[in-house]
N, C-alpha and C. Protein backbone atom coordinates (compact mmCIF):
# COMPACT_ATOMS: atom_id res chain seq x y z
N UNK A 1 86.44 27.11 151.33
CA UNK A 1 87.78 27.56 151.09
C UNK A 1 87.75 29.01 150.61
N UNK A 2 88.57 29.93 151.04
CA UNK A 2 88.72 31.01 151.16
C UNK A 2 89.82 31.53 149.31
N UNK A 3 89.20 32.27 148.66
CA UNK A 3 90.40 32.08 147.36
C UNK A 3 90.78 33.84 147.56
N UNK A 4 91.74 33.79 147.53
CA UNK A 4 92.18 35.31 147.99
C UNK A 4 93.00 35.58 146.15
N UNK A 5 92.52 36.52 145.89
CA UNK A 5 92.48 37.32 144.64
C UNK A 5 93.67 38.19 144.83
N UNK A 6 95.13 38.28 144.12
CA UNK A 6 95.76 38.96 144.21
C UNK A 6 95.91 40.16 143.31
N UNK A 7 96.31 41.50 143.90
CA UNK A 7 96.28 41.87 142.12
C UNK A 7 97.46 42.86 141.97
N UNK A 8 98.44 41.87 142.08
CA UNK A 8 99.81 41.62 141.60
C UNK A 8 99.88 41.21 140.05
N UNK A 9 100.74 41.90 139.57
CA UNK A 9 100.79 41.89 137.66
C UNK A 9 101.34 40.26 137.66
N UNK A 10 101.45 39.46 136.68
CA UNK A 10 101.47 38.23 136.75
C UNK A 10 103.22 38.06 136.62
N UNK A 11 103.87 39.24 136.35
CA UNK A 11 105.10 39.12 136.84
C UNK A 11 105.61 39.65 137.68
N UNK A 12 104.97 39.92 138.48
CA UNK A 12 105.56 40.00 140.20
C UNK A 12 105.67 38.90 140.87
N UNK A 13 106.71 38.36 141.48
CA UNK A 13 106.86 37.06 141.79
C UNK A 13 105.79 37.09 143.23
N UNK A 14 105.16 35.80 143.22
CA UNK A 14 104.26 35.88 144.52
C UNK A 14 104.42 36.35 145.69
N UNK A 15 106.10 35.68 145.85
CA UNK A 15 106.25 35.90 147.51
C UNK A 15 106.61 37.35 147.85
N UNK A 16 106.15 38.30 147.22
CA UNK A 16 106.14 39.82 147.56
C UNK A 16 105.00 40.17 148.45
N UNK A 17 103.79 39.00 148.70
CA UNK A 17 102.93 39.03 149.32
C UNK A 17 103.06 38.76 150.42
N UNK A 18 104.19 38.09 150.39
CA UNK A 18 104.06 37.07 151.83
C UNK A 18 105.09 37.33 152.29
N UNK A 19 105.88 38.17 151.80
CA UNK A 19 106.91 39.07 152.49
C UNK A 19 106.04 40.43 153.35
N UNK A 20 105.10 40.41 152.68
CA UNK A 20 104.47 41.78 153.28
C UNK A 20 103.72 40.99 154.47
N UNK A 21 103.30 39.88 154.18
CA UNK A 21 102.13 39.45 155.43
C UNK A 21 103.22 39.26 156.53
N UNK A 22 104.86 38.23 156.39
CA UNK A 22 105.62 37.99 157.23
C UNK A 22 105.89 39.71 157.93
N UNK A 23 105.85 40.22 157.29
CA UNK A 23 106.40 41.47 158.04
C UNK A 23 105.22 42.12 159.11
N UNK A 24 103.69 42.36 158.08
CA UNK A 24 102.74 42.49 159.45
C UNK A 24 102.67 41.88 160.48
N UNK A 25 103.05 40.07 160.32
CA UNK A 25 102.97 39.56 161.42
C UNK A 25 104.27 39.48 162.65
N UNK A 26 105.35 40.02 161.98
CA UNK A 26 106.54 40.36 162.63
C UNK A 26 105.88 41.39 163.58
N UNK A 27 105.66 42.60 162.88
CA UNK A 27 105.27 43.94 163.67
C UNK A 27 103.96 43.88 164.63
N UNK A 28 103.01 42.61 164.49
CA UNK A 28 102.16 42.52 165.25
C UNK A 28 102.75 41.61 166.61
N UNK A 29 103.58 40.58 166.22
CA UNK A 29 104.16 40.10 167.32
C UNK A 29 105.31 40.89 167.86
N UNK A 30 105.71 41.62 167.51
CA UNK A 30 106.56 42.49 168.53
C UNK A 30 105.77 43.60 169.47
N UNK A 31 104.10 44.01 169.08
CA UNK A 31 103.47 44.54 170.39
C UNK A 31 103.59 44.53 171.46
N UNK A 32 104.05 42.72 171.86
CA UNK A 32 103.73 42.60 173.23
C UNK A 32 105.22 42.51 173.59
N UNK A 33 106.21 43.06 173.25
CA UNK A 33 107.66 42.91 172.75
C UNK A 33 107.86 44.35 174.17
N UNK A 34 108.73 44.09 175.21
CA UNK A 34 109.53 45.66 175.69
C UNK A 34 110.25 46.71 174.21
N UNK A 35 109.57 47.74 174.57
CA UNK A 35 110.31 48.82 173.94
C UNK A 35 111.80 48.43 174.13
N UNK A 36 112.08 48.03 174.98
CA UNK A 36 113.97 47.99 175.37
C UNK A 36 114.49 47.04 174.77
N UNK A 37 113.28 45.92 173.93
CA UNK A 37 114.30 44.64 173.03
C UNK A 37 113.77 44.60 171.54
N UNK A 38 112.78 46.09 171.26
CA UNK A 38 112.36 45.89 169.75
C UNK A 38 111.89 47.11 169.33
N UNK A 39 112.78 47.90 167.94
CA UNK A 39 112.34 48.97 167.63
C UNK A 39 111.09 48.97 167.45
N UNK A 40 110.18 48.15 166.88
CA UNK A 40 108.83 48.06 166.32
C UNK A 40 108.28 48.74 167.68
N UNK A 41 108.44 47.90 168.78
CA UNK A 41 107.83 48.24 169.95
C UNK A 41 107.92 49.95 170.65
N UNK A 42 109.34 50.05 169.76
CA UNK A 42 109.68 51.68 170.94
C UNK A 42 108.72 52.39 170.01
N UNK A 43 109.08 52.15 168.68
CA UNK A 43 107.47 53.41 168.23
C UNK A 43 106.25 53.38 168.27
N UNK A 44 106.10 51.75 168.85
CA UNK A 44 104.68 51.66 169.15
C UNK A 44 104.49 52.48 170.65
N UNK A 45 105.18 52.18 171.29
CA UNK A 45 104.91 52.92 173.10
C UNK A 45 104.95 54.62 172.88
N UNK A 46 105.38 55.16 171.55
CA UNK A 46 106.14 56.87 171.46
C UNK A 46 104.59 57.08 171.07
N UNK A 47 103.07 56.29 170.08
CA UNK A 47 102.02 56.61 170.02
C UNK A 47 102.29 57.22 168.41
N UNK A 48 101.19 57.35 168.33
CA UNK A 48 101.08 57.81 167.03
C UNK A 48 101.98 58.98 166.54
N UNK A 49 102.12 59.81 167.26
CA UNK A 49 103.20 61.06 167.01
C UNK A 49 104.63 60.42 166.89
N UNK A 50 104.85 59.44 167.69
CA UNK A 50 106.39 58.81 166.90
C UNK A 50 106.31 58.00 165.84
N UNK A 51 105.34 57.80 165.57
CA UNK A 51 104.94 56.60 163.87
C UNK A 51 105.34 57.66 163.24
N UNK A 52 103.94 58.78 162.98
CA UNK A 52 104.00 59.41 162.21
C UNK A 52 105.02 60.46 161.83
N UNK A 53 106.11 61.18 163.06
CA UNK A 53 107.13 61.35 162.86
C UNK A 53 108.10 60.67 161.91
N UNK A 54 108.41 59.31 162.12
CA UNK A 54 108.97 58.24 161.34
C UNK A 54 108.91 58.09 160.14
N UNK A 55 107.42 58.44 160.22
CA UNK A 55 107.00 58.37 158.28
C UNK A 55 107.25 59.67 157.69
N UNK A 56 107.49 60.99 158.84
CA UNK A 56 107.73 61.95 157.80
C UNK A 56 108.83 61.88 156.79
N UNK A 57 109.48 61.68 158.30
CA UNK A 57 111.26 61.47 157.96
C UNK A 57 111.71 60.71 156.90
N UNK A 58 111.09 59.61 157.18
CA UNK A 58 111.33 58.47 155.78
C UNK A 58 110.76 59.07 154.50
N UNK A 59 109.67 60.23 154.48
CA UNK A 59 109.46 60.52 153.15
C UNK A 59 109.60 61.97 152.81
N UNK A 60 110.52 62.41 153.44
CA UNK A 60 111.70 63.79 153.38
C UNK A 60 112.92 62.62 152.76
N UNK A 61 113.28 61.82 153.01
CA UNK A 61 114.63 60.66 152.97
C UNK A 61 114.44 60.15 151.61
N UNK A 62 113.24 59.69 150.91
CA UNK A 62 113.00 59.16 150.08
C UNK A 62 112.67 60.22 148.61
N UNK A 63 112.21 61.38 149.31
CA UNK A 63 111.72 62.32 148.27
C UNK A 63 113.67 63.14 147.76
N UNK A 64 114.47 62.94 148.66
CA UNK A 64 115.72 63.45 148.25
C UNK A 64 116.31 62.24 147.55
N UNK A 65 115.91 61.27 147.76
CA UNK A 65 116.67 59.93 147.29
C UNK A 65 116.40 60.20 145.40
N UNK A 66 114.99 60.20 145.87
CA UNK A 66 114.31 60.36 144.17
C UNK A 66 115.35 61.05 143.50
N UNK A 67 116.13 62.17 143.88
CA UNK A 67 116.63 63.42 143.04
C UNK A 67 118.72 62.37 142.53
N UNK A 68 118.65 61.99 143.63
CA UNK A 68 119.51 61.35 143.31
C UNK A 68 120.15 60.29 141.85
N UNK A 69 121.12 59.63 141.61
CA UNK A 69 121.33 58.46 140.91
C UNK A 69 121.95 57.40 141.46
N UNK A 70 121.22 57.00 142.39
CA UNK A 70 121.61 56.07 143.40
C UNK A 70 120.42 55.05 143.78
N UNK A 71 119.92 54.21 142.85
CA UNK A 71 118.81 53.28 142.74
C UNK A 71 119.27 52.84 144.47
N UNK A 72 120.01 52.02 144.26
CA UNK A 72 120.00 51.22 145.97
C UNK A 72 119.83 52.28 146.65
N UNK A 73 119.97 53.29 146.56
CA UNK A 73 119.42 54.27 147.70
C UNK A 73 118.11 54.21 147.83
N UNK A 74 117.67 54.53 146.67
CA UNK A 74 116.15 54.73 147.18
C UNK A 74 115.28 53.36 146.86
N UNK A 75 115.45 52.53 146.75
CA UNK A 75 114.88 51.44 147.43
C UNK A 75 115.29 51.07 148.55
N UNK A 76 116.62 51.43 149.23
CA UNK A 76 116.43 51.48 150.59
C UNK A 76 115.35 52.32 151.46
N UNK A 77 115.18 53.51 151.02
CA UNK A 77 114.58 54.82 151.18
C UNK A 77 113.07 53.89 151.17
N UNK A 78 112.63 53.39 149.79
CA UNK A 78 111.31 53.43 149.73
C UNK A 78 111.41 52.05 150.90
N UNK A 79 111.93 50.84 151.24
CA UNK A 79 111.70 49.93 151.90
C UNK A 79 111.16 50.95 153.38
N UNK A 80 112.56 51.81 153.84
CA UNK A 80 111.89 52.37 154.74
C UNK A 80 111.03 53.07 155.21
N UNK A 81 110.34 54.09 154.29
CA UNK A 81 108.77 54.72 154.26
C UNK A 81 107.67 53.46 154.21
N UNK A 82 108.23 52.34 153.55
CA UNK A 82 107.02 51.00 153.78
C UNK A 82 107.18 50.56 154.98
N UNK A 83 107.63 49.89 155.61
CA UNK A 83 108.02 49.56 156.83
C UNK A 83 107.76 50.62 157.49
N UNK A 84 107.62 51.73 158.12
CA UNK A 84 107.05 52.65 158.63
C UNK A 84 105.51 53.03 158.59
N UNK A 85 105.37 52.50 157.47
CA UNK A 85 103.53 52.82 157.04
C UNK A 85 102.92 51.67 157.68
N UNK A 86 103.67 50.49 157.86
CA UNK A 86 103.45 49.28 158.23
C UNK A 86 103.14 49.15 159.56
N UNK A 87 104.03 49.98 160.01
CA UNK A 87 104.39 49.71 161.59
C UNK A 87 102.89 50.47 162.07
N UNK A 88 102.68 51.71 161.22
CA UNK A 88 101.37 52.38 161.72
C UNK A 88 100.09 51.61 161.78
N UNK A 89 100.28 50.83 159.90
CA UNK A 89 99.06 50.40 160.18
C UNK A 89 99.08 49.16 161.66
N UNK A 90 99.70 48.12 161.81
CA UNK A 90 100.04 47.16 163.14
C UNK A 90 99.71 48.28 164.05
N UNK A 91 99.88 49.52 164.54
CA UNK A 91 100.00 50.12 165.71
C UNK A 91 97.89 50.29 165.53
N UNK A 92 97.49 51.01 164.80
CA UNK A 92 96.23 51.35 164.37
C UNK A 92 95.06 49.75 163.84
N UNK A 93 95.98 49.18 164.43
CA UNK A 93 95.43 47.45 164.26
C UNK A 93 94.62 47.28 162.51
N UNK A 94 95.12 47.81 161.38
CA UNK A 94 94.54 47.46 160.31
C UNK A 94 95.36 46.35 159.54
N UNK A 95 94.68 45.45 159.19
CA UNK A 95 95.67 44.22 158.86
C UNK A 95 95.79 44.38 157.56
N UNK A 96 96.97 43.81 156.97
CA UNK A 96 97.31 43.73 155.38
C UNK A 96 95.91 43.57 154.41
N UNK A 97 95.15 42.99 155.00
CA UNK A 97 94.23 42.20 154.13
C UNK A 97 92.85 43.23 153.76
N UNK A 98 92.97 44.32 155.25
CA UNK A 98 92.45 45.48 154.63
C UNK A 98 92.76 46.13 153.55
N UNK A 99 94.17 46.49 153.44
CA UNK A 99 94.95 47.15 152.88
C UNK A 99 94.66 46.74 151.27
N UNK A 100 95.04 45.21 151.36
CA UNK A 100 94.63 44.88 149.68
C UNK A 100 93.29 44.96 149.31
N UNK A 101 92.04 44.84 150.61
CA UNK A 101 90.65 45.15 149.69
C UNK A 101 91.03 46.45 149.02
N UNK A 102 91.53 47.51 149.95
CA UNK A 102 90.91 48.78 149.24
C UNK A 102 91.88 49.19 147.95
N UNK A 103 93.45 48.16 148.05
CA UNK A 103 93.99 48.26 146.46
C UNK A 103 93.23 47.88 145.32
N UNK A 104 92.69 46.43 145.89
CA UNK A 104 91.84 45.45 144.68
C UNK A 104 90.69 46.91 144.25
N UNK A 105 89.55 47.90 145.33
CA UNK A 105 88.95 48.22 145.09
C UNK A 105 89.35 49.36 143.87
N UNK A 106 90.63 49.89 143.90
CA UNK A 106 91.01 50.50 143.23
C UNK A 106 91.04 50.51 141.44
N UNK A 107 92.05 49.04 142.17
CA UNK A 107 92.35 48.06 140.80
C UNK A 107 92.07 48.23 139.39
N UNK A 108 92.46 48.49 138.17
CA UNK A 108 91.73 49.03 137.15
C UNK A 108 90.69 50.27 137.38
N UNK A 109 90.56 51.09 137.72
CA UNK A 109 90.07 52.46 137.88
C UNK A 109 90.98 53.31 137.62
N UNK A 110 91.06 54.66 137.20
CA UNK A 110 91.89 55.54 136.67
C UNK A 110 92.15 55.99 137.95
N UNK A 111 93.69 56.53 138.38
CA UNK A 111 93.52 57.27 139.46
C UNK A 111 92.91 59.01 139.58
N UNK A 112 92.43 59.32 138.31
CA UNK A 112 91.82 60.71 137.82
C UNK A 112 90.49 60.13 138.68
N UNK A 113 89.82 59.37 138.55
CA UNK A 113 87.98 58.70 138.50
C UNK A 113 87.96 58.98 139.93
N UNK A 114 88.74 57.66 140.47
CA UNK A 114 89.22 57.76 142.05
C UNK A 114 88.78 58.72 142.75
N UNK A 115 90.28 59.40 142.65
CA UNK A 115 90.40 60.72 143.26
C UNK A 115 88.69 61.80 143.04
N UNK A 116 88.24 61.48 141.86
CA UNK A 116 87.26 62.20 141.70
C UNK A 116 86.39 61.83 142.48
N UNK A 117 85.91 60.76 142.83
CA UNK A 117 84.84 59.93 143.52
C UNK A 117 85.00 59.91 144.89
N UNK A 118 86.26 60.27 145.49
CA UNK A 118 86.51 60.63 146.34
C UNK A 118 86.46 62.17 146.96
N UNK A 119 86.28 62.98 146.35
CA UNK A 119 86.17 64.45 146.51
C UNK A 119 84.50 64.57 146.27
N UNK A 120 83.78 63.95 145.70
CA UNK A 120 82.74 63.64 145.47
C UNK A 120 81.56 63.16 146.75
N UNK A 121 82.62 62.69 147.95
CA UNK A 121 82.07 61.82 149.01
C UNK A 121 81.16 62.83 149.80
């Protein structure tokens, strides 16, 4: 049996996980989806230059949201820079589960150390 280690604060309600996995697996099953019946699909066929377009935009959208006083804004804002990062990773085939090793790897480390150990490479 497989025990998958979350490292979600113990008050984050679980299904924030499995909202994220339902959504990779949304965006992975819309691949084989026509561009003409699923946005996921039209930015997958536009290639990486329309992902990454997408994500600029969403984080030009989100970085003005910040300045704002309009909370529902920018958790709309931030949903959509996630969902966009999402769609890349599904397009670049990296699955969620990557994604949380390299959070877990993070996990308790300073992001000063990190970053250091990373410039370090």
């Amino acid at each position: 049996m497989v025990r998958h280690i979350s490292i979600l604060p113990k008050n984050i309600p679980r299904n924030v996980m499995s909202i994220f996995q339902n959504l990779f697996d949304t965006i992975e099953a819309r691949k084989t989806v026509s561009p003409d019946k699923s946005y996921v699909a039209s930015l997958m066929a536009g290639g990486t230059e329309k992902i990454a377009e997408k994500i600029i935009e969403e984080s030009v959208e989100i970085t003005e949201a910040a300045f704002e006083d309009d909370r529902e804004h920018i958790v709309h804002e931030i949903c959509d820079l996630l969902f966009h990062t999402f769609v890349l990773a599904g397009y670049k085939d990296i699955p969620l589960a990557e994604i949380e090793k390299e959070l877990e790897r993070r996990f308790g480390t300073s992001g000063l150390t990190e970053k250091a150990q990373r410039n370090n490479q």
